[in-house]
C-alpha atoms as a PDB file:
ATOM      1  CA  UNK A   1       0.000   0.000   0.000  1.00  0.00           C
ATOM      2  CA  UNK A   2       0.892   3.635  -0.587  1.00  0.00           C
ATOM      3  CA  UNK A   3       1.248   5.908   2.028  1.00  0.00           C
ATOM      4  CA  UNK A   4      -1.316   8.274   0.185  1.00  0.00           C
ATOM      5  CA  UNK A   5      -3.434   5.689   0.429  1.00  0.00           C
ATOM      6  CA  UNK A   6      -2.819   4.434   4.136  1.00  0.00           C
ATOM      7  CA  UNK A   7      -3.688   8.570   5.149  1.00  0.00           C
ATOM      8  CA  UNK A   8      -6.958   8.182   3.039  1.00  0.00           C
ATOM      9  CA  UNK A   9      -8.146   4.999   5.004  1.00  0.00           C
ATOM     10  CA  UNK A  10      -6.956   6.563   8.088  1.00  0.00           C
ATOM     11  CA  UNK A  11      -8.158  10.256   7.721  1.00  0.00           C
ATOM     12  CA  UNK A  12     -11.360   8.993   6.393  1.00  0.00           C
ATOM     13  CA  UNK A  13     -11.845   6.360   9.878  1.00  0.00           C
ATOM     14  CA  UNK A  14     -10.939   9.239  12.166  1.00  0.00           C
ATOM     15  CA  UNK A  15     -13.316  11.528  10.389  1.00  0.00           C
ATOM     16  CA  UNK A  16     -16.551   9.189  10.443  1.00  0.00           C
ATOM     17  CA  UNK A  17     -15.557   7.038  13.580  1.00  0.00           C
ATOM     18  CA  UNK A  18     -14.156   9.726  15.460  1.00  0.00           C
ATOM     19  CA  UNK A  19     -11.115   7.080  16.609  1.00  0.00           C
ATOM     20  CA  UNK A  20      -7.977   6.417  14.873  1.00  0.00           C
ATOM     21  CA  UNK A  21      -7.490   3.381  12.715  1.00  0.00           C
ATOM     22  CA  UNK A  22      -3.531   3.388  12.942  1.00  0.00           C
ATOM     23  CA  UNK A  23      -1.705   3.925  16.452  1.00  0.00           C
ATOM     24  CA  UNK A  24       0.294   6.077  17.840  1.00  0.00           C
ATOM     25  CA  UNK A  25      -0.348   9.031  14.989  1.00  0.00           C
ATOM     26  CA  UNK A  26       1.820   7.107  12.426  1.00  0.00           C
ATOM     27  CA  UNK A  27       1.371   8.719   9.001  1.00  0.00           C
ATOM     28  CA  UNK A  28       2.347   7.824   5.320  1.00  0.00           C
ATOM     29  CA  UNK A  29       4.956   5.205   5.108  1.00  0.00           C
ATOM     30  CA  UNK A  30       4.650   4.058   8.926  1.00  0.00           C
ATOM     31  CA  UNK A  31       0.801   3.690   8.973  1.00  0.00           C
ATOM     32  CA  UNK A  32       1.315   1.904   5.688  1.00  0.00           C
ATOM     33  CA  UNK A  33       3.460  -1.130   7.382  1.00  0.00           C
ATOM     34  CA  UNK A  34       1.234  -1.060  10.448  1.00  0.00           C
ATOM     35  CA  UNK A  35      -1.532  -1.512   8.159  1.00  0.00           C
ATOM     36  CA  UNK A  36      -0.559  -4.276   6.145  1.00  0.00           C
ATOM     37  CA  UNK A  37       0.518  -6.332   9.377  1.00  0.00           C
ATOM     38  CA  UNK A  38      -2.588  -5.028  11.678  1.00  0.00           C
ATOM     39  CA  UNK A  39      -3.663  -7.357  13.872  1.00  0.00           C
ATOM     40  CA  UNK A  40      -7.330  -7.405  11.577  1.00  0.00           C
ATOM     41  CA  UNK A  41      -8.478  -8.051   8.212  1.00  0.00           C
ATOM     42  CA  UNK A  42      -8.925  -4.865   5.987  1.00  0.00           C
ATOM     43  CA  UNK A  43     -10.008  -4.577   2.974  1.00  0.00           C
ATOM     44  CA  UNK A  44     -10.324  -1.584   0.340  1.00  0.00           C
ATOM     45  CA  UNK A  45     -12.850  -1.687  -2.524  1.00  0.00           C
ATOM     46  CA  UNK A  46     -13.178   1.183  -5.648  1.00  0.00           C
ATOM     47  CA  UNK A  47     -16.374   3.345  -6.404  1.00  0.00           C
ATOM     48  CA  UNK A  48     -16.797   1.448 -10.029  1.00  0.00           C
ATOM     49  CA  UNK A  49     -20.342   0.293 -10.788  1.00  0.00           C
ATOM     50  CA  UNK A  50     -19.026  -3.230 -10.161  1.00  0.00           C
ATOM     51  CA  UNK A  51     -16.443  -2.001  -6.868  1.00  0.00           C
ATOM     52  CA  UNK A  52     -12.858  -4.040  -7.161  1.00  0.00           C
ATOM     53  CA  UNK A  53     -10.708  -4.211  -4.201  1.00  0.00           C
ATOM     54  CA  UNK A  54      -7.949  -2.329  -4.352  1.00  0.00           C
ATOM     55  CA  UNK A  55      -6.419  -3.216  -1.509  1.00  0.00           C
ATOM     56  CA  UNK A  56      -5.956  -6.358   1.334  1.00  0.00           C
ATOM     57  CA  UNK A  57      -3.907  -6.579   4.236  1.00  0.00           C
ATOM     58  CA  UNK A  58      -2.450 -10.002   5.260  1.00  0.00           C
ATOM     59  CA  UNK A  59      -5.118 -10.982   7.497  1.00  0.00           C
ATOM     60  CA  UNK A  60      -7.499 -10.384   5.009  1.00  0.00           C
ATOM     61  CA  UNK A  61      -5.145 -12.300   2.607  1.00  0.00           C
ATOM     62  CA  UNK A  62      -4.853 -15.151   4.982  1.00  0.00           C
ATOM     63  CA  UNK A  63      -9.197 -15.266   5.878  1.00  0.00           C
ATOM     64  CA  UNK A  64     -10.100 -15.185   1.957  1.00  0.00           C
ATOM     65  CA  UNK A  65      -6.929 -17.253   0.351  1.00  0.00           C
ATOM     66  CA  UNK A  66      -5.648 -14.597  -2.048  1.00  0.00           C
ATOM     67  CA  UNK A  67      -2.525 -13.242  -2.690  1.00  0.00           C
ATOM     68  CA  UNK A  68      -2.518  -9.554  -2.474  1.00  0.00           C
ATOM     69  CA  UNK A  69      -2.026  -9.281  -6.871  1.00  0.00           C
ATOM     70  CA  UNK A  70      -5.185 -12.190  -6.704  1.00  0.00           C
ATOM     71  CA  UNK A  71      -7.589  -9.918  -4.810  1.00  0.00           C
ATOM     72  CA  UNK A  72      -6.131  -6.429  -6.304  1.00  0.00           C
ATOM     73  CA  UNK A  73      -8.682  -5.739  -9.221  1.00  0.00           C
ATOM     74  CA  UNK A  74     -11.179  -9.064  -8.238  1.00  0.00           C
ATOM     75  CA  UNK A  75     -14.627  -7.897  -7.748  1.00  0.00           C
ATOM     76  CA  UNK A  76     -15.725  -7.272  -4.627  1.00  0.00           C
ATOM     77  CA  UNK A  77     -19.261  -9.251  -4.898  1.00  0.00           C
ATOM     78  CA  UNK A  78     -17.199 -12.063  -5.172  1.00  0.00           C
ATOM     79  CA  UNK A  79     -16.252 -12.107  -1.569  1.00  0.00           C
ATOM     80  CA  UNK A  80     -19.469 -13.443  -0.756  1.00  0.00           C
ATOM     81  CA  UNK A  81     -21.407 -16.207  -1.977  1.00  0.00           C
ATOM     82  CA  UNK A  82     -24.187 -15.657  -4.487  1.00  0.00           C
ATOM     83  CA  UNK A  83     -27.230 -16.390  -2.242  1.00  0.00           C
ATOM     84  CA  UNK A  84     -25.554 -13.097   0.021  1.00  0.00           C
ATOM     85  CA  UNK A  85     -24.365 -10.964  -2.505  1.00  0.00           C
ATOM     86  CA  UNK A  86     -28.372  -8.890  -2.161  1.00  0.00           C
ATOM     87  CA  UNK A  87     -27.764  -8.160   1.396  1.00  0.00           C
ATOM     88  CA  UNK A  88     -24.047  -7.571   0.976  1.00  0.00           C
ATOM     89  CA  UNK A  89     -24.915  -4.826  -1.933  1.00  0.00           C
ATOM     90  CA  UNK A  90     -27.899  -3.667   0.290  1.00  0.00           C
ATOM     91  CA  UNK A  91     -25.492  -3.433   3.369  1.00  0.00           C
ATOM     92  CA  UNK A  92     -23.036  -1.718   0.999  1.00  0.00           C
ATOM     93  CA  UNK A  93     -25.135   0.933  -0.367  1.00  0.00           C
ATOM     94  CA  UNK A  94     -26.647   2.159   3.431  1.00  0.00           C
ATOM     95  CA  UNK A  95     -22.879   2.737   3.960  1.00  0.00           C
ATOM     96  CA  UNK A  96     -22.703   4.834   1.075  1.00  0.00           C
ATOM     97  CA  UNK A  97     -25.605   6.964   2.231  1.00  0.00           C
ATOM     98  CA  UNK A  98     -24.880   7.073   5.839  1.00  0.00           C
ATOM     99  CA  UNK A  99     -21.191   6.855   5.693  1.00  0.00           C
ATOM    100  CA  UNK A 100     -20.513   3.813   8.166  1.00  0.00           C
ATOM    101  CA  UNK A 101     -21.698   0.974   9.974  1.00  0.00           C
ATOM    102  CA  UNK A 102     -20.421  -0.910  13.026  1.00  0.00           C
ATOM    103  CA  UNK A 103     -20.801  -4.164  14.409  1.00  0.00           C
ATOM    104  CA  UNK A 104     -21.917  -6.432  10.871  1.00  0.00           C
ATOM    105  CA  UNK A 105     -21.447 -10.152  10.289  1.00  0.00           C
ATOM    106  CA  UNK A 106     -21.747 -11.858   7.536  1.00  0.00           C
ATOM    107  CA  UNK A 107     -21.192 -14.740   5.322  1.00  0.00           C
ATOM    108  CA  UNK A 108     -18.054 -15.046   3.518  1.00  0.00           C
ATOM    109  CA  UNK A 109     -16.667 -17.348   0.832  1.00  0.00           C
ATOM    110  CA  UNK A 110     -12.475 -18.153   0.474  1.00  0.00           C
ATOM    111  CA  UNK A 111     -10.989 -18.050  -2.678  1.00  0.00           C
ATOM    112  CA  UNK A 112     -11.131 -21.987  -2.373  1.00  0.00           C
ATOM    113  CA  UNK A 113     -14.712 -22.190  -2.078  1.00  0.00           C
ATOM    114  CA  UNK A 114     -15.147 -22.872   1.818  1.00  0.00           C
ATOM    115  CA  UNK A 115     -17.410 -20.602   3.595  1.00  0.00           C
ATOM    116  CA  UNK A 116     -16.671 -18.437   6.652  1.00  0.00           C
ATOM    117  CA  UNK A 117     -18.014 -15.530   8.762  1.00  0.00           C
ATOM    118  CA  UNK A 118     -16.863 -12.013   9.461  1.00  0.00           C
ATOM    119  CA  UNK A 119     -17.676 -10.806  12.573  1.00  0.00           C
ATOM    120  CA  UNK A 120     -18.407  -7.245  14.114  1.00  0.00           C
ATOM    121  CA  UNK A 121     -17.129  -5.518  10.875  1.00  0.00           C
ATOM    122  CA  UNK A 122     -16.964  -1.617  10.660  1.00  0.00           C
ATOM    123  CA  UNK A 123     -17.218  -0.348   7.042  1.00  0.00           C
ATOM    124  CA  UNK A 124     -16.826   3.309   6.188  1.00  0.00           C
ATOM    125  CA  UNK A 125     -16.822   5.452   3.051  1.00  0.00           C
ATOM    126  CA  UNK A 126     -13.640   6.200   2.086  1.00  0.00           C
ATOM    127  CA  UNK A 127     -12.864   9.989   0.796  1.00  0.00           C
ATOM    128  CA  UNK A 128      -9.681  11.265  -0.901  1.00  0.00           C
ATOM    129  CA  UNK A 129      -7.906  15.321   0.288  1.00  0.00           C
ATOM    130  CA  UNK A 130     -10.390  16.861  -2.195  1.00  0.00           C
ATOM    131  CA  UNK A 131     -13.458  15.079  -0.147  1.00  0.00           C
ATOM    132  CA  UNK A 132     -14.678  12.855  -2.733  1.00  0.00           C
ATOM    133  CA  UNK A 133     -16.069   9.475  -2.458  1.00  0.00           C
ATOM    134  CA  UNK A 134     -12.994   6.694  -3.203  1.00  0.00           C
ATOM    135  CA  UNK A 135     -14.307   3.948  -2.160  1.00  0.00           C
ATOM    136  CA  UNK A 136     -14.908   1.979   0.806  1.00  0.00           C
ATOM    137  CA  UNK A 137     -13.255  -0.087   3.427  1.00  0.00           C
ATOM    138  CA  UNK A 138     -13.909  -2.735   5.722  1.00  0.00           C
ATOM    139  CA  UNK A 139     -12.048  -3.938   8.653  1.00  0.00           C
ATOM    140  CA  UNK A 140     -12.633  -7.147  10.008  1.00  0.00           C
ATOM    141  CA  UNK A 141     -11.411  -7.725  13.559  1.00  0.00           C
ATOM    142  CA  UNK A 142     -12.973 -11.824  13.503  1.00  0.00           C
ATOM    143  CA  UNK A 143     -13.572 -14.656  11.466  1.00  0.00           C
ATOM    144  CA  UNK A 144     -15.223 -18.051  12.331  1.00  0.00           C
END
């Protein structure tokens, strides 16, 4: 991840949630590598009609079974299984409007078919220096 980027998921966290996502105030290059080894899943998704993820830490690597180039680019429906992708999108688009959302779980499917469940999930509209939309992004503290 970019530091650019890591400020924009961080700034945009700290703005909705009123709490930081990264500790200690790291910025750029530091809350970059905290990022990508937090001790949660997180996951980044575009603002294309079809969103792609843009971005996956390792935890969210290691709950879904991609490789970081796998899920850069892969669409993000496909992260759930077809009977869930409604509510997903539903649950998706009340973010959009409202700008967050604490405490979902959901059903989840690996990149190897098997089915799993994130747990108390926080997903908030991501927004770049010039306070348009991005994107969104997800962080996923369990998995069962």
């Amino acid at each position: 991840m970019n530091a650019a980027f890591a400020d924009m998921l961080a700034d945009s966290y700290l703005k909705l949630l009123g709490e930081p996502l990264v500790p200690d105030g790291r910025r750029g290059a530091e809350a970059a590598a905290w990022l990508d080894d937090a001790p949660f899943g997180l996951l980044a998704h575009d603002t294309s009609p079809d969103p792609l993820f843009v971005y996956a830490n390792r935890k969210a690597q290691e709950a879904f079974g991609y490789r970081r180039d796998e899920f850069t680019g892969l669409p993000s429906r496909l992260s759930a299984g077809e009977e869930d992708r409604a509510s997903r999108h539903a649950f998706i688009d009340s973010v959009r409007r409202k700008g967050y959302a604490t405490g979902y779980r959901g059903p989840r499917v690996a990149r190897d078919g098997h089915q799993f469940w994130i747990e108390d999930v926080t997903l908030w509209n991501l927004f770049d220096a010039g306070g348009t939309l991005a994107g969104q992004a997800a962080l996923i503290p369990r998995t069962s």
